[in-house]
Protein backbone atom coordinates (compact mmCIF):
# COMPACT_ATOMS: atom_id res chain seq x y z
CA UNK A 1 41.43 -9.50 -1.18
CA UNK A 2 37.59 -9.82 -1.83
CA UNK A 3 35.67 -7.50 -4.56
CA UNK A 4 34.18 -5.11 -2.45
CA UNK A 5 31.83 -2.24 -4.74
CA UNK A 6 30.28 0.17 -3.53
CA UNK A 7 26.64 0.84 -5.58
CA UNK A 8 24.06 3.56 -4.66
CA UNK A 9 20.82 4.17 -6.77
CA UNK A 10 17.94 6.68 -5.80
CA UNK A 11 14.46 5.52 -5.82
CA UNK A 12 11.24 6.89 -5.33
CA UNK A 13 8.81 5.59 -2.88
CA UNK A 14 6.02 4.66 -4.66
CA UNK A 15 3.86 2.96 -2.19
CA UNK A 16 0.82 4.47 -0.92
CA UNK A 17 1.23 5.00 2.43
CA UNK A 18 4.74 5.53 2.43
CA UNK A 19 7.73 3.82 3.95
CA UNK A 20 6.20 3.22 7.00
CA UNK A 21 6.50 0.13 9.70
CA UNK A 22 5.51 -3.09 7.47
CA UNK A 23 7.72 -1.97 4.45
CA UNK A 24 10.80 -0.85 6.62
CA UNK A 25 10.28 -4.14 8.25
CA UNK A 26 10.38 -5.92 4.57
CA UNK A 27 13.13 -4.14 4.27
CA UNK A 28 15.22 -4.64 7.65
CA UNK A 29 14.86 -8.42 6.98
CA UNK A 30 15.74 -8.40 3.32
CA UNK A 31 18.91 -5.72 4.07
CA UNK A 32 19.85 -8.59 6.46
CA UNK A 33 19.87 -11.40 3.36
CA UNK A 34 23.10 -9.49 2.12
CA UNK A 35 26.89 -9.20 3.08
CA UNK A 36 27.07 -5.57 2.54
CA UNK A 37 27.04 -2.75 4.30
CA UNK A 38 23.76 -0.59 3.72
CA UNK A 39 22.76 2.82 3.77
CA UNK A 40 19.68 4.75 3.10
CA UNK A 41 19.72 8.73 2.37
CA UNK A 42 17.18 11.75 2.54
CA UNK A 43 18.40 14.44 1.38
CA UNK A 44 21.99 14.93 3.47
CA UNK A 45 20.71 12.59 5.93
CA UNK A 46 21.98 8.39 6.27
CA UNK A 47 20.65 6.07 8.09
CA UNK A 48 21.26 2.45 9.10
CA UNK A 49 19.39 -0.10 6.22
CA UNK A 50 19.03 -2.84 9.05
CA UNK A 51 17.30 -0.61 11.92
CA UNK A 52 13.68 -0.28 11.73
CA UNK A 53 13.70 2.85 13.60
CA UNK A 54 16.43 4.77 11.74
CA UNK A 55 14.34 3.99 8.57
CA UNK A 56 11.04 5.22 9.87
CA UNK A 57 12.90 8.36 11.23
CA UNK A 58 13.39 9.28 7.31
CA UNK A 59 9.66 10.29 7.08
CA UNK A 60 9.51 9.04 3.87
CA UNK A 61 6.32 9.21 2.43
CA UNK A 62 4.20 8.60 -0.77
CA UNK A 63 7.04 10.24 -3.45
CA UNK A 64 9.82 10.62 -1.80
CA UNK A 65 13.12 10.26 -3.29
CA UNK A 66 15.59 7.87 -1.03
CA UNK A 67 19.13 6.42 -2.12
CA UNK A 68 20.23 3.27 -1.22
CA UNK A 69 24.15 2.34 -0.46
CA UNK A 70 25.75 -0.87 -0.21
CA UNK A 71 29.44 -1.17 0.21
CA UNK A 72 30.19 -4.85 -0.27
CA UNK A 73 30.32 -7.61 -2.54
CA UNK A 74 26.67 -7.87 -3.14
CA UNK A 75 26.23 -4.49 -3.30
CA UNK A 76 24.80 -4.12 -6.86
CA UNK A 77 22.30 -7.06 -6.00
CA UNK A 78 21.67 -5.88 -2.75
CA UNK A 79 20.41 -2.10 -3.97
CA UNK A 80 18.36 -3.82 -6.97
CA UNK A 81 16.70 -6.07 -4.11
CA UNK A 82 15.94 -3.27 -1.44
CA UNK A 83 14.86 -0.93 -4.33
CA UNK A 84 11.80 -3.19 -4.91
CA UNK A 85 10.43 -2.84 -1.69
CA UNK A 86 9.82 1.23 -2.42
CA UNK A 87 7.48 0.27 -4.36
CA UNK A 88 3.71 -0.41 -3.87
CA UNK A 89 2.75 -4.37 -3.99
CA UNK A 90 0.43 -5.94 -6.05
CA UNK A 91 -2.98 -6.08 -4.24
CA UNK A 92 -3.00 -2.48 -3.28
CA UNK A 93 -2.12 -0.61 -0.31
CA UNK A 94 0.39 -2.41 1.03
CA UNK A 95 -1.50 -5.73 0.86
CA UNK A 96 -2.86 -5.60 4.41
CA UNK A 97 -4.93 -9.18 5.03
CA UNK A 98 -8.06 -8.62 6.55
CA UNK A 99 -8.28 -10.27 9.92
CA UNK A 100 -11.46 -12.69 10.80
CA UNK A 101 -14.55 -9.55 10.79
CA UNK A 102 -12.45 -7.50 12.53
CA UNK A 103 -13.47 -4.08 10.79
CA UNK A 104 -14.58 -5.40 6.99
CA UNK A 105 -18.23 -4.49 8.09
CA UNK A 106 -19.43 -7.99 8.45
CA UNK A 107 -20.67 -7.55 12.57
CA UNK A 108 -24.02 -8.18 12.73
């Protein structure tokens, strides 16, 4: 039989703008890097860690406390991972490039 754990931490968002479709994206694809099962929790609320839309649906913005559950045998690893994403990236606001004069006041 395999080692399956279960681990669940809470976090607090800590990025600007929230958990909102670039970071729950970050997050989909880095839930999907791991064996385990994984949850995420507001309040008395769980939703799926891989779907996008369940995440978003968790209104999670700037300060909000979330737990993170994985059942599996990557679970510790797997919570430390997602964890990171909650919080804000180096370069600011969610890091957004700026795309070729589109809006950075260069238009002439």
């Amino acid at each position: 039989m395999s080692d399956v754990r279960k681990h669940e931490v809470e976090f607090t968002v800590q990025r600007q703008l929230g958990l909102h479709a670039r970071p729950a994206s970050q997050f989909v694809v880095a839930a999907g890097r791991f064996e385990s099962e994984i949850s995420v929790g507001r309040g008395q609320e769980w939703v799926d860690g891989r779907s996008v839309l369940s995440l978003l649906s968790l209104a999670a913005s700037n300060g909000t406390r979330l737990r993170i559950r994985a059942v599996g045998v990557d679970a510790v690893e797997a919570v430390q991972a997602l964890g990171e994403i909650l919080k804000e990236p180096v370069g600011g606001v969610d890091a957004e490039p700026v795309l070729g004069g589109l809006g950075n006041g260069s238009e002439v």
